[in-house]
C-alpha atoms as a PDB file:
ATOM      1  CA  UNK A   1       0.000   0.000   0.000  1.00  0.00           C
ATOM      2  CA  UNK A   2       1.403   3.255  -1.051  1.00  0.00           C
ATOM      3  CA  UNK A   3      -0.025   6.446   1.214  1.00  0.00           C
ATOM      4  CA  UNK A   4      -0.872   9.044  -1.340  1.00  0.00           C
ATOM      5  CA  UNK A   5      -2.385  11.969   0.797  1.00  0.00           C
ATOM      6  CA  UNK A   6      -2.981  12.363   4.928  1.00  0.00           C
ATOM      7  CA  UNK A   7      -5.314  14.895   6.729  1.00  0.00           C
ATOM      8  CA  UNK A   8      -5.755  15.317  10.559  1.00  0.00           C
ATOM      9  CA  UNK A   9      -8.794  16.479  11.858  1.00  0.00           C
ATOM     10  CA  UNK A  10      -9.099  19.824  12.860  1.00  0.00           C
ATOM     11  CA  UNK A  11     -10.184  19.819  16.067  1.00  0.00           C
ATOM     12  CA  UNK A  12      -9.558  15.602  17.310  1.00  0.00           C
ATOM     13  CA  UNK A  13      -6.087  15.364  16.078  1.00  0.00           C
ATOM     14  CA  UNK A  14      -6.292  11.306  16.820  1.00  0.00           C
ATOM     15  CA  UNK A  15      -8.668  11.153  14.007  1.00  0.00           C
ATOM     16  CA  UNK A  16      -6.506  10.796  10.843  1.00  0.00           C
ATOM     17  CA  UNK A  17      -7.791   9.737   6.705  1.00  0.00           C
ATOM     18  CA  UNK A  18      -5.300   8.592   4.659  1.00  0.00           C
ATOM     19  CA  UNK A  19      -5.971   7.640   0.715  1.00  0.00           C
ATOM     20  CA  UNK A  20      -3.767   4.794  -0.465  1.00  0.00           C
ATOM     21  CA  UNK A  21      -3.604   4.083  -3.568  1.00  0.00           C
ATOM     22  CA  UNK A  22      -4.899   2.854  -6.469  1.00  0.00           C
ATOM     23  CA  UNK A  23      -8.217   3.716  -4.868  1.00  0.00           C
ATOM     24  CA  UNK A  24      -9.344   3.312  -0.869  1.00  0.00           C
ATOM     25  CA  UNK A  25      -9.531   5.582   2.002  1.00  0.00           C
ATOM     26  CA  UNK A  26      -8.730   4.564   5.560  1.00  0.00           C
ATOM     27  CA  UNK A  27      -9.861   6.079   9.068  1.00  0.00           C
ATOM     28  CA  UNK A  28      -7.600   5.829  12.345  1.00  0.00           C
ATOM     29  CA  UNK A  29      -8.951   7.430  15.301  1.00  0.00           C
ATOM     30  CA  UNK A  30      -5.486   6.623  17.192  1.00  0.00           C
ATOM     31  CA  UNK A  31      -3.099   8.860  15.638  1.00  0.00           C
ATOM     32  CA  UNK A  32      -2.449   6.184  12.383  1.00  0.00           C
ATOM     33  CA  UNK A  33      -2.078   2.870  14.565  1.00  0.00           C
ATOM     34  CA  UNK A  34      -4.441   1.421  13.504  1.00  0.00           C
ATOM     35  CA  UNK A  35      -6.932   1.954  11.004  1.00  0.00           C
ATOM     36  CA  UNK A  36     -10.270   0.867   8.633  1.00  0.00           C
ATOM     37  CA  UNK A  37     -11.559   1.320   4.955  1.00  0.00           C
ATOM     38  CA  UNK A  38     -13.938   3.836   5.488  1.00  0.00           C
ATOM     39  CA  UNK A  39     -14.931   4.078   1.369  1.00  0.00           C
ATOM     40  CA  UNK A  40     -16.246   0.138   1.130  1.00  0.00           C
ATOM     41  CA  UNK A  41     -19.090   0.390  -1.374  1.00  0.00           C
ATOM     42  CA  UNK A  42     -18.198   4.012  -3.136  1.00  0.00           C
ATOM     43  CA  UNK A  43     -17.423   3.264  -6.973  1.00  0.00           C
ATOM     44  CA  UNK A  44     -13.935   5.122  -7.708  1.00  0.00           C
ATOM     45  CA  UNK A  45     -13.226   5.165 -11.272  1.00  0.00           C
ATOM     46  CA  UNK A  46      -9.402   6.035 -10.770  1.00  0.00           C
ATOM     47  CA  UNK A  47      -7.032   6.939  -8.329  1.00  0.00           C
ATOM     48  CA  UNK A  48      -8.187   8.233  -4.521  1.00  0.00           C
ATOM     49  CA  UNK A  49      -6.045  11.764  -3.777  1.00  0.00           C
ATOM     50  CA  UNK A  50      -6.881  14.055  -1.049  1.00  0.00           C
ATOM     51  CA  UNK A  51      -9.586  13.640   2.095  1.00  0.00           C
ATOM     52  CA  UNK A  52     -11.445  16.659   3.093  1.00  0.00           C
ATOM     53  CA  UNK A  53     -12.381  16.832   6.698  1.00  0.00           C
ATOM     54  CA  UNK A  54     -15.310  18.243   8.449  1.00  0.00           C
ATOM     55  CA  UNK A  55     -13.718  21.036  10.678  1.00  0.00           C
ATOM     56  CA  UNK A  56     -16.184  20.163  13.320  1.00  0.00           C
ATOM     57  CA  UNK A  57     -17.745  16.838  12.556  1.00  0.00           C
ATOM     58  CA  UNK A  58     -15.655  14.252  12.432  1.00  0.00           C
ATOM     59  CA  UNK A  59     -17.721  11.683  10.764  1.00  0.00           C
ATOM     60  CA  UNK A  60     -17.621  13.464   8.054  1.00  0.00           C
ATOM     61  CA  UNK A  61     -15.440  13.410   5.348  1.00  0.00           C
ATOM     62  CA  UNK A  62     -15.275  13.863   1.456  1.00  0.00           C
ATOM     63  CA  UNK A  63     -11.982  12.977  -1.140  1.00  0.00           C
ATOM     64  CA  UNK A  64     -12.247  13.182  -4.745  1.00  0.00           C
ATOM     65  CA  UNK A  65     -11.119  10.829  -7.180  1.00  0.00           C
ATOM     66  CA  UNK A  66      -8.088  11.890 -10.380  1.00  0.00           C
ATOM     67  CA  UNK A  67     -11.565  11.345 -12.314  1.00  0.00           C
ATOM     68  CA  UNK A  68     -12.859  14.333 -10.547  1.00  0.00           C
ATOM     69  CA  UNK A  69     -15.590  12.259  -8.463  1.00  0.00           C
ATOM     70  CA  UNK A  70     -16.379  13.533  -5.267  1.00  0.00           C
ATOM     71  CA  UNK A  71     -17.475  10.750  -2.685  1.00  0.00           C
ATOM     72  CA  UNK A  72     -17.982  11.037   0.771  1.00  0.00           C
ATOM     73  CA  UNK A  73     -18.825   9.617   4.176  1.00  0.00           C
ATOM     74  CA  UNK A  74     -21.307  10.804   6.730  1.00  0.00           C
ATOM     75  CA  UNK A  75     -21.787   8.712  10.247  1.00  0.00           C
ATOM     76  CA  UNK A  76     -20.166   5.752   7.863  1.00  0.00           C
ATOM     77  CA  UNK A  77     -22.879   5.742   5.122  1.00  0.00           C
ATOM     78  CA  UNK A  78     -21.545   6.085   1.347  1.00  0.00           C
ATOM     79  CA  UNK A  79     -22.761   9.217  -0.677  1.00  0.00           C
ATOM     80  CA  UNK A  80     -20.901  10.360  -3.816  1.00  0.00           C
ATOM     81  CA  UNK A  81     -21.539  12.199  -7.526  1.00  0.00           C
ATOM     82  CA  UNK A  82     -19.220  12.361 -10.094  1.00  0.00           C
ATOM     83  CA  UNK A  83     -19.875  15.439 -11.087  1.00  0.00           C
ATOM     84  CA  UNK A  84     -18.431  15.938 -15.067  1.00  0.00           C
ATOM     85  CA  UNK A  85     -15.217  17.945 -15.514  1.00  0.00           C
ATOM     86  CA  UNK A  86     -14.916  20.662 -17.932  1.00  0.00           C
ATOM     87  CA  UNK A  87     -13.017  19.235 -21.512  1.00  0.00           C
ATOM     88  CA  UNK A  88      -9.893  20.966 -20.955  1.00  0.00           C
ATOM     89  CA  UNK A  89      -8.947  19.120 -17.231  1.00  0.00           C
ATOM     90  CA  UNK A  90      -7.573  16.165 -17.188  1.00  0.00           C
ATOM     91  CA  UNK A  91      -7.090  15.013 -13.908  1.00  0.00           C
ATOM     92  CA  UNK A  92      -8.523  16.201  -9.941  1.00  0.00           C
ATOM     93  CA  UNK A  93      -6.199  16.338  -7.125  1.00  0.00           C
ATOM     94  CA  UNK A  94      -7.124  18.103  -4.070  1.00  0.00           C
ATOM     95  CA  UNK A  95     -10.883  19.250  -2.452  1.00  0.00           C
ATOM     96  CA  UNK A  96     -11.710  21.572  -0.218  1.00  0.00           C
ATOM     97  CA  UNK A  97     -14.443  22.558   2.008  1.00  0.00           C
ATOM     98  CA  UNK A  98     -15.300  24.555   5.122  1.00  0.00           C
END
């Protein structure tokens, strides 16, 4: 497994998402001892980049796909879109959110 992006959360700095690549998203909530797939069920169509943490809820958190798919978790239940990206971009790396 190769660890392609990290965030801490804001606010509970034990809770850390990592994406690892090709495409899965993993949860510790002990500062990266131990962790679970927290994306199970969420249909990337390429490679997972950067998580995008709630500042104040921590079960909340969104990443977005190279494909530029956003997909998220709320309380542990799946939600995504793949919202289309313009002709001229090729690839997603990073979302953002407050």
């Amino acid at each position: 497994m190769t660890i392609r992006a990290m965030s801490a959360h804001p606010t509970q700095p034990d809770i850390v998402d990592a994406c690892i690549a090709p495409v899965a998203v993993y949860r510790s909530d002990d500062v990266a001892q131990t962790g679970r797939r927290i994306d199970r069920g969420a249909n990337q169509l390429a490679r997972v980049m950067t998580p995008s943490l709630h500042p104040t809820n921590p079960g909340v958190v969104y990443f977005v796909t190279r494909a530029g798919q956003v997909i998220g978790t709320e309380g542990g239940d799946r939600s995504g879109r793949n919202p289309p990206l313009s002709e001229d971009v090729r690839e997603a790396h990073v979302i953002a959110g407050n």
